[in-house]
PDB file of N, CA and C in Angstrom:
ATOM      1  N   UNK A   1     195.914 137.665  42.250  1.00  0.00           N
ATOM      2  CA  UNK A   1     194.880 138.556  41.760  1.00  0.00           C
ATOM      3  C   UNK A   1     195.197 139.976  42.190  1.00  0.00           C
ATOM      4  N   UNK A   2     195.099 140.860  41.273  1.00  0.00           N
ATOM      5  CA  UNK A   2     194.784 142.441  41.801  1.00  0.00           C
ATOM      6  C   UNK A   2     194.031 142.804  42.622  1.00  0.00           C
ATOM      7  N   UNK A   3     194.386 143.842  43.347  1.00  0.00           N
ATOM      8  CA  UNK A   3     193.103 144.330  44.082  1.00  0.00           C
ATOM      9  C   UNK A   3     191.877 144.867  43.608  1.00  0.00           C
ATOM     10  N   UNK A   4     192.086 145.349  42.453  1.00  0.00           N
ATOM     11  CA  UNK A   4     191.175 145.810  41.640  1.00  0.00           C
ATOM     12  C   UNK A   4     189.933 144.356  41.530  1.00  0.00           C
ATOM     13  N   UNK A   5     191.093 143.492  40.861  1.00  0.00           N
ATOM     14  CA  UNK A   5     190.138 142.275  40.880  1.00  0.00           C
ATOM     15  C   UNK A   5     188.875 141.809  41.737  1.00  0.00           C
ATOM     16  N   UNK A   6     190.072 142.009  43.056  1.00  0.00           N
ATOM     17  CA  UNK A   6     189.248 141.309  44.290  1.00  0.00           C
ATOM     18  C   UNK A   6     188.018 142.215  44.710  1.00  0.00           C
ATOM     19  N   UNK A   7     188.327 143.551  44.588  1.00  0.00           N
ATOM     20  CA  UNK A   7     187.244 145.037  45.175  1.00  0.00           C
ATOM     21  C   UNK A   7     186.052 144.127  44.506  1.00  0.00           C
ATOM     22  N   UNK A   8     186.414 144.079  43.278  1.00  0.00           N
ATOM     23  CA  UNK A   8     185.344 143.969  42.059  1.00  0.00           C
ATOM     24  C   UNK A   8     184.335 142.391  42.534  1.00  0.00           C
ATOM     25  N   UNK A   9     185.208 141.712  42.756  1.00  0.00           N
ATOM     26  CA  UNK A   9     184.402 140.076  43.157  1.00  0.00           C
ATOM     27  C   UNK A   9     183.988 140.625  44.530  1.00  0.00           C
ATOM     28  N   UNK A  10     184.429 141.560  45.618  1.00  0.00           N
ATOM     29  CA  UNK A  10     183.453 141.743  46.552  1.00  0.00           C
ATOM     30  C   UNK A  10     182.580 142.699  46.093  1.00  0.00           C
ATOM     31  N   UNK A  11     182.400 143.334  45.184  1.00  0.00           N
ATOM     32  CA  UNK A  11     181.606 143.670  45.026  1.00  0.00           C
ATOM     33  C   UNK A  11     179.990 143.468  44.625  1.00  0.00           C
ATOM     34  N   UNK A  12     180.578 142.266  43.928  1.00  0.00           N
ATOM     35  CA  UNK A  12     179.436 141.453  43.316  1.00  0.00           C
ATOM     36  C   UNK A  12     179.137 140.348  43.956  1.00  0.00           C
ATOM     37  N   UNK A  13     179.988 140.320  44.824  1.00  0.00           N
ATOM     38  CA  UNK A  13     179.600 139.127  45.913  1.00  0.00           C
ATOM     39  C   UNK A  13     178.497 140.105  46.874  1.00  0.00           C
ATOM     40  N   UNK A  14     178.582 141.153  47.358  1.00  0.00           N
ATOM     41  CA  UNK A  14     177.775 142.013  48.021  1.00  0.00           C
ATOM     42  C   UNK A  14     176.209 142.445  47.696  1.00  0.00           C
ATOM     43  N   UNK A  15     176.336 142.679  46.009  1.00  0.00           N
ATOM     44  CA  UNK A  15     175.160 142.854  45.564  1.00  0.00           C
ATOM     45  C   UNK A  15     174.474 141.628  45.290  1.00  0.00           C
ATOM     46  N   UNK A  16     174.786 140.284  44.632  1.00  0.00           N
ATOM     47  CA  UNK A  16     174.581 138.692  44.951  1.00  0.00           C
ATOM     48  C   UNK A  16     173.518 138.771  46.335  1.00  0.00           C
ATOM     49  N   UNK A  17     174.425 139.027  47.943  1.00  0.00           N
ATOM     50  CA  UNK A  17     173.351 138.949  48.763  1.00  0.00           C
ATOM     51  C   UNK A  17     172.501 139.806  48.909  1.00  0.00           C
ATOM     52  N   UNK A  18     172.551 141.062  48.653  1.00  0.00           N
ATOM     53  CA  UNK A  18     171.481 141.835  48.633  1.00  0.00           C
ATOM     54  C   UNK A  18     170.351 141.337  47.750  1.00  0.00           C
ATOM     55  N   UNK A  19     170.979 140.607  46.724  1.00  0.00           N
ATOM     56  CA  UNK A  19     169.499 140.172  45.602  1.00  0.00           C
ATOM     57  C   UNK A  19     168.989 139.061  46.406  1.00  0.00           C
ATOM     58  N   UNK A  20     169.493 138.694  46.704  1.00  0.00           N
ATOM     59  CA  UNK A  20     169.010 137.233  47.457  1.00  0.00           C
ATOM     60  C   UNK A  20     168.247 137.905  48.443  1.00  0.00           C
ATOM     61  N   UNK A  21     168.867 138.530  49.409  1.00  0.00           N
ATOM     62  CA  UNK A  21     168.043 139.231  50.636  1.00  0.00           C
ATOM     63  C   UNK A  21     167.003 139.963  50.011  1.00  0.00           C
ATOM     64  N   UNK A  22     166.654 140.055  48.824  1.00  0.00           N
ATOM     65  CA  UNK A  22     165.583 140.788  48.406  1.00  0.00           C
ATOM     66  C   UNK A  22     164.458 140.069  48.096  1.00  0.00           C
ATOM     67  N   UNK A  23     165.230 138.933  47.242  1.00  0.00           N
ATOM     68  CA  UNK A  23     164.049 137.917  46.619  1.00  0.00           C
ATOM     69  C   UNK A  23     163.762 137.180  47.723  1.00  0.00           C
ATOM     70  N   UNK A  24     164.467 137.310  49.036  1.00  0.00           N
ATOM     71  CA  UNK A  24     164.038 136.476  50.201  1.00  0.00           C
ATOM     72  C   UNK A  24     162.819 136.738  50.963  1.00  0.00           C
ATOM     73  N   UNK A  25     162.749 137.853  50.813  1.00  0.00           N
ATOM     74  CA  UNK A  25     162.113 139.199  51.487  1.00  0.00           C
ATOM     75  C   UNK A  25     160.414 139.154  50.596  1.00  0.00           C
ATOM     76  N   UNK A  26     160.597 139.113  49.164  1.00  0.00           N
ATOM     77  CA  UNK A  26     159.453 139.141  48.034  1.00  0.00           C
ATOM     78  C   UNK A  26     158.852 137.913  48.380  1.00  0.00           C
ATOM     79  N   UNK A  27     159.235 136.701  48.563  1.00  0.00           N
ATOM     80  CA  UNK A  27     158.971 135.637  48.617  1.00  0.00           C
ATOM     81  C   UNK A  27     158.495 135.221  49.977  1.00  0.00           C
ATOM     82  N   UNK A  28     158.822 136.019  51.127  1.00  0.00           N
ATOM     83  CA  UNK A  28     158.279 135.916  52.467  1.00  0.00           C
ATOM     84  C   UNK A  28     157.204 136.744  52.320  1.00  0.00           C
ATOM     85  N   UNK A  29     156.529 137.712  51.248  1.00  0.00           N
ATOM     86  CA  UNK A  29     155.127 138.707  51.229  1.00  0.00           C
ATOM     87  C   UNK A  29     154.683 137.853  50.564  1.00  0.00           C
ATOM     88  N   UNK A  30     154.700 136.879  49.484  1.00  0.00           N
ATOM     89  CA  UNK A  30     154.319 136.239  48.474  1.00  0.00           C
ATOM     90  C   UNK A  30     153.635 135.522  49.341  1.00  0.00           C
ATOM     91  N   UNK A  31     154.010 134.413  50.352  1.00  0.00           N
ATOM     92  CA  UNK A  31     153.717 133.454  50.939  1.00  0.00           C
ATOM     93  C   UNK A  31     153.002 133.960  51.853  1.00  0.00           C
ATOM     94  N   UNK A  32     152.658 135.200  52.560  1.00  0.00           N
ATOM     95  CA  UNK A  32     151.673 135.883  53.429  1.00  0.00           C
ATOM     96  C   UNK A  32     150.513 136.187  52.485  1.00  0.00           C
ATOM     97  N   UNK A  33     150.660 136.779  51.640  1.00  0.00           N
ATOM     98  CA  UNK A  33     149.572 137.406  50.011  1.00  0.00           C
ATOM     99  C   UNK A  33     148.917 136.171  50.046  1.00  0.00           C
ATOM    100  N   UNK A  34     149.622 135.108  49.548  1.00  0.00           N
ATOM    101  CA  UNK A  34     148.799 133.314  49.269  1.00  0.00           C
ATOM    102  C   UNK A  34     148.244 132.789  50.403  1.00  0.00           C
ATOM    103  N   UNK A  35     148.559 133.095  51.704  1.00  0.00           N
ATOM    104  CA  UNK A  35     147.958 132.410  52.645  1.00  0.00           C
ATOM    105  C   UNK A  35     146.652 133.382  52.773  1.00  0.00           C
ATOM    106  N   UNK A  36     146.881 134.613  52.537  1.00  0.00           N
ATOM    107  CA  UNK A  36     145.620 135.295  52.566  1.00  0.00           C
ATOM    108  C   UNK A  36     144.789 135.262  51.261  1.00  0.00           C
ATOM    109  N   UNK A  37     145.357 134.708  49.960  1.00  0.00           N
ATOM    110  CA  UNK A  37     144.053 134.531  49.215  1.00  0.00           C
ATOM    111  C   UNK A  37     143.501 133.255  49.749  1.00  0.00           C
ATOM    112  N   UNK A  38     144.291 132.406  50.005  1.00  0.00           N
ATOM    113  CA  UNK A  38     143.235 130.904  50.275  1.00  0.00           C
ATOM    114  C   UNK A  38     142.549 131.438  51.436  1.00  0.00           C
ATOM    115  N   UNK A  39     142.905 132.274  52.186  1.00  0.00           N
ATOM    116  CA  UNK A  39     141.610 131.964  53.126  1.00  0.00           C
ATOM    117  C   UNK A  39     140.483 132.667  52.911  1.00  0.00           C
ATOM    118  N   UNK A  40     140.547 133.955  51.788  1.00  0.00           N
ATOM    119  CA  UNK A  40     139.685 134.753  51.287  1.00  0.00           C
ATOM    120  C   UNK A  40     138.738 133.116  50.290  1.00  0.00           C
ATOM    121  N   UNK A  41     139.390 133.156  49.363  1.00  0.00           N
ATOM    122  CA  UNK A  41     138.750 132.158  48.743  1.00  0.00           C
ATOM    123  C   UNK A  41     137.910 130.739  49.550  1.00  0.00           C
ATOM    124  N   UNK A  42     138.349 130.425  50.731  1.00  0.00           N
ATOM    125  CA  UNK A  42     137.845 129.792  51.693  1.00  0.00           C
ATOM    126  C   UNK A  42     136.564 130.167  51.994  1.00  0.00           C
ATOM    127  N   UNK A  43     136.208 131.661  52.643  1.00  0.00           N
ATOM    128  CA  UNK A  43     135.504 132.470  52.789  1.00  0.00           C
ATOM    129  C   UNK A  43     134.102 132.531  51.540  1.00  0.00           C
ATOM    130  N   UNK A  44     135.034 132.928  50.707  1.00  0.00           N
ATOM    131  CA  UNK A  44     133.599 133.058  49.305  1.00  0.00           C
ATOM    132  C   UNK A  44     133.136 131.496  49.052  1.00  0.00           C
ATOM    133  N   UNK A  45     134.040 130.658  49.403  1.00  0.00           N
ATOM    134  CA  UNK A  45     133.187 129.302  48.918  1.00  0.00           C
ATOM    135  C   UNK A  45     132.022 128.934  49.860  1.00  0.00           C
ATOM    136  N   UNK A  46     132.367 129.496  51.959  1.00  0.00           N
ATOM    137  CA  UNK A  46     131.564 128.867  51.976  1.00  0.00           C
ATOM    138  C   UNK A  46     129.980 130.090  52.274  1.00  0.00           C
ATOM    139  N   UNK A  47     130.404 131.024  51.648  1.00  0.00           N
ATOM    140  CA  UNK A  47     129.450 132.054  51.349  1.00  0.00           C
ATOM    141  C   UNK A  47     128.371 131.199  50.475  1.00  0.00           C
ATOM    142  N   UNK A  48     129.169 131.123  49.383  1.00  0.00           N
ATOM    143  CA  UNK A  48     128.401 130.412  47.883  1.00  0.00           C
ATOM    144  C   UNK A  48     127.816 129.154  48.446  1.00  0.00           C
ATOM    145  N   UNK A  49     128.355 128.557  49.338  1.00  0.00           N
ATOM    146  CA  UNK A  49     127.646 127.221  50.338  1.00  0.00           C
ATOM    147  C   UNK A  49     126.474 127.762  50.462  1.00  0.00           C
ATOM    148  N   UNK A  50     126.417 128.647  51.461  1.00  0.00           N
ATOM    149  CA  UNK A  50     125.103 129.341  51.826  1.00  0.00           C
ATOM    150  C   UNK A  50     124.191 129.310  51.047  1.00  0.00           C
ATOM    151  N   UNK A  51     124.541 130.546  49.813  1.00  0.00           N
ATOM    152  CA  UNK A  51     123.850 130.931  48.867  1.00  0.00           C
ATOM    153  C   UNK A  51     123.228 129.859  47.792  1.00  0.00           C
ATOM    154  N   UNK A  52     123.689 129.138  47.613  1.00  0.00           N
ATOM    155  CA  UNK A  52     123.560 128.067  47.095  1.00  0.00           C
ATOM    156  C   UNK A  52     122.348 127.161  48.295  1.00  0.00           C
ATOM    157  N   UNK A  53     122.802 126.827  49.459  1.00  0.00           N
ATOM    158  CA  UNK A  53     121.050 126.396  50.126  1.00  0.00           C
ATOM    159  C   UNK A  53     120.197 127.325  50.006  1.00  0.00           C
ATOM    160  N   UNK A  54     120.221 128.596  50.177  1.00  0.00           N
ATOM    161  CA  UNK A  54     119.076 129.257  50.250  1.00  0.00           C
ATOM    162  C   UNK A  54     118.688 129.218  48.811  1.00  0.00           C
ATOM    163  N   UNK A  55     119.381 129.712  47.390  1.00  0.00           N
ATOM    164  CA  UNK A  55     118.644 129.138  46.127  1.00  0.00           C
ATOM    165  C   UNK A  55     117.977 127.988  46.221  1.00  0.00           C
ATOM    166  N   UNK A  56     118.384 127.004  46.520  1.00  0.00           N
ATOM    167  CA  UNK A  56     117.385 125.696  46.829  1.00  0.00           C
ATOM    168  C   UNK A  56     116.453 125.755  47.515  1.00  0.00           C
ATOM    169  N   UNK A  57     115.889 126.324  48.431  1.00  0.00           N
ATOM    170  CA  UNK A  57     115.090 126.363  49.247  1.00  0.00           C
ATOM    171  C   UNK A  57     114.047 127.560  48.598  1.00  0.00           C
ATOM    172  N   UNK A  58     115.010 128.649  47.819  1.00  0.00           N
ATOM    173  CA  UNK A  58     113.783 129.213  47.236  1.00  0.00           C
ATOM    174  C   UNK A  58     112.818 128.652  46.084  1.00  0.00           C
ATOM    175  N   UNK A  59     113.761 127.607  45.793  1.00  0.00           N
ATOM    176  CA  UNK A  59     113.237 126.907  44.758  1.00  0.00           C
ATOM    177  C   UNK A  59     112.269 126.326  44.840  1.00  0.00           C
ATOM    178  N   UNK A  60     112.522 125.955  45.572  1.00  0.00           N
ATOM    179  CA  UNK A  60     111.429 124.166  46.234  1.00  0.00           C
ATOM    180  C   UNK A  60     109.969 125.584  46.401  1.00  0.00           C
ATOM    181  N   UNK A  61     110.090 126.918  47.076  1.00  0.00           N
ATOM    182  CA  UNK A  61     109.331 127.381  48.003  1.00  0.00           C
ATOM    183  C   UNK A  61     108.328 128.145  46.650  1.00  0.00           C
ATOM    184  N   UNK A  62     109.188 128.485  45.869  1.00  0.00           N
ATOM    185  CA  UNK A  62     108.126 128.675  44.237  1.00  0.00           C
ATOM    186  C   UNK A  62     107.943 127.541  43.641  1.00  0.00           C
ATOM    187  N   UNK A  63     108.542 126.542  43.500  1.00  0.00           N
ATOM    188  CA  UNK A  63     107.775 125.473  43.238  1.00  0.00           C
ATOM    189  C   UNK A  63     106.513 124.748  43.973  1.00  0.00           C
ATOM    190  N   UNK A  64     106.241 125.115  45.136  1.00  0.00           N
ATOM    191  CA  UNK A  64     104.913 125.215  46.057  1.00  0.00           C
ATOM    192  C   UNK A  64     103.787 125.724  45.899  1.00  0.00           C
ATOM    193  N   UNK A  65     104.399 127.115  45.612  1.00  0.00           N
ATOM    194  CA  UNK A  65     103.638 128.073  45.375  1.00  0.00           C
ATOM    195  C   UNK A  65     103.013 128.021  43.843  1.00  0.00           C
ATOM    196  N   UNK A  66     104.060 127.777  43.344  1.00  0.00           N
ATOM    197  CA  UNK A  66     102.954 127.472  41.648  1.00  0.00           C
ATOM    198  C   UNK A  66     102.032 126.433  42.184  1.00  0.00           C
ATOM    199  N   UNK A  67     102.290 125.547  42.204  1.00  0.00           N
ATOM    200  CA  UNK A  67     101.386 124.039  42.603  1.00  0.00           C
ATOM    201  C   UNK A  67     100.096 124.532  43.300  1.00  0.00           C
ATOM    202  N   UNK A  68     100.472 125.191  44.148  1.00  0.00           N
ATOM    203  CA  UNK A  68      99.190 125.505  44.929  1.00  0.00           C
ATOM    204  C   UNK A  68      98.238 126.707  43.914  1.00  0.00           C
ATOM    205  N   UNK A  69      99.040 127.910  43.491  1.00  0.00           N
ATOM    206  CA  UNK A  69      98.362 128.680  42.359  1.00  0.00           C
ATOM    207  C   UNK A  69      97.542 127.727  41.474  1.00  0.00           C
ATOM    208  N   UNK A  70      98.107 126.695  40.575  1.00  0.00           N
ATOM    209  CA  UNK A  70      97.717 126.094  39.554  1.00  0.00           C
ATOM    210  C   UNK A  70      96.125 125.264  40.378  1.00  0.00           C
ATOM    211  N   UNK A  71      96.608 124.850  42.015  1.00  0.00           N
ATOM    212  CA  UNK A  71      95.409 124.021  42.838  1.00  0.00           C
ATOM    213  C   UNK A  71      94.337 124.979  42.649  1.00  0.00           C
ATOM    214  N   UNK A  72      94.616 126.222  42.943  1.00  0.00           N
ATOM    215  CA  UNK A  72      93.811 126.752  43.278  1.00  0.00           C
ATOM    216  C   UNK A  72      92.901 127.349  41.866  1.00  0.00           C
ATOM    217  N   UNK A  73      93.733 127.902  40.872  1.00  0.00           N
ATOM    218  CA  UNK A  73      93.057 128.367  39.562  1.00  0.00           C
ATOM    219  C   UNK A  73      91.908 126.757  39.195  1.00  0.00           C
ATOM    220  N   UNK A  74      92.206 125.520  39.101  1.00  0.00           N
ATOM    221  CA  UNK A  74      91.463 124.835  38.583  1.00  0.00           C
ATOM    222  C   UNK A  74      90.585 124.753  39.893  1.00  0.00           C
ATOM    223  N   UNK A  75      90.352 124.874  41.126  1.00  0.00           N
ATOM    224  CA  UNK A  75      88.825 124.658  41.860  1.00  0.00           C
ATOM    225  C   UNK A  75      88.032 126.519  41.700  1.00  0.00           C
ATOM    226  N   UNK A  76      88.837 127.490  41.096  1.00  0.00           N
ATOM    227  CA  UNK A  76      87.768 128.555  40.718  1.00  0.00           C
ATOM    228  C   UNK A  76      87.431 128.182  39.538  1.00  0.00           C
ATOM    229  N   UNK A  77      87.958 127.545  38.798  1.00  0.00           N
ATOM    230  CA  UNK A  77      87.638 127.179  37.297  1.00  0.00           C
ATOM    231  C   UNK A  77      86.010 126.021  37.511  1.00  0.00           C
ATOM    232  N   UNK A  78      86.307 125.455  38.476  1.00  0.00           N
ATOM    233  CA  UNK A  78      85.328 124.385  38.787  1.00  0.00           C
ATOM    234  C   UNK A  78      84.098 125.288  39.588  1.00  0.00           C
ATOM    235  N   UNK A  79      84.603 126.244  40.384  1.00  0.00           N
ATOM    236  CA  UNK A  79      83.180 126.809  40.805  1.00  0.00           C
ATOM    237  C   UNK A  79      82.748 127.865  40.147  1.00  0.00           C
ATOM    238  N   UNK A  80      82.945 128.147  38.992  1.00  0.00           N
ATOM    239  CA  UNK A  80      82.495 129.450  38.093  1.00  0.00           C
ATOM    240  C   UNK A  80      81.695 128.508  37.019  1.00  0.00           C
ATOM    241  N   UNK A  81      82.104 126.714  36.931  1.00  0.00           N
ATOM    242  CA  UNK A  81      80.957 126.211  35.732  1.00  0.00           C
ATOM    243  C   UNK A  81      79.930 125.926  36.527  1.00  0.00           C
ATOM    244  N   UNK A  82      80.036 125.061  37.908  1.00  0.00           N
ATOM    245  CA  UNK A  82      79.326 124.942  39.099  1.00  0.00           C
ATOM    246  C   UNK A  82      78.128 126.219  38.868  1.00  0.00           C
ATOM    247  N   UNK A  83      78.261 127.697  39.171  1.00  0.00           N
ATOM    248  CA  UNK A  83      77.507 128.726  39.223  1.00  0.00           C
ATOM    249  C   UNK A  83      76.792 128.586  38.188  1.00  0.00           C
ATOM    250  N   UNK A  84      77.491 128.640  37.126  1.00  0.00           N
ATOM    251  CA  UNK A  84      76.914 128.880  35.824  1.00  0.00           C
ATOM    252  C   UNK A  84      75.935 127.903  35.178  1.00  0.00           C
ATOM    253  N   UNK A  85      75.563 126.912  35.915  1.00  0.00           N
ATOM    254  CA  UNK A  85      74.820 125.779  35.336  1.00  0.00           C
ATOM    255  C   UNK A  85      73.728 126.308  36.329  1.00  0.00           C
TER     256      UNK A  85
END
């Protein structure tokens, strides 16, 4: 082989590891980036955990509250015919 040849195959043998050392490099942030979305996403789920009991609990707590409204509208309903007789 020429030298020309050979310059040329080290050459591209050189830039070869640099790509590699690059995509090595992208792929070691990649895998830090992903470990930090799962734990973000970890985070909002068990937020939405939360949020999600306390919707339930507000639920149940207006569903009380009507019940008792509705208790209460029919015994004024009962003491306003009560009066009125």
């Amino acid at each position: 082989m020429e030298q020309k040849q050979l310059d040329r195959m080290e050459d591209m043998l050189t830039n070869l590891i640099k790509i590699v050392g690059t995509l090595s490099n992208d792929f070691q942030v990649m895998k830090q980036e992903l470990k930090d979305v799962k734990k973000d996403v970890e985070e909002v789920k068990k937020e939405q955990e939360v949020t999600n009991r306390i919707l339930t609990d507000m639920r149940a707590d207006q569903d009380h509250i009507w019940e008792k409204a509705a208790k209460n509208e029919r015994e004024l309903a009962k003491l306003k015919r009560h009066l009125q007789l």
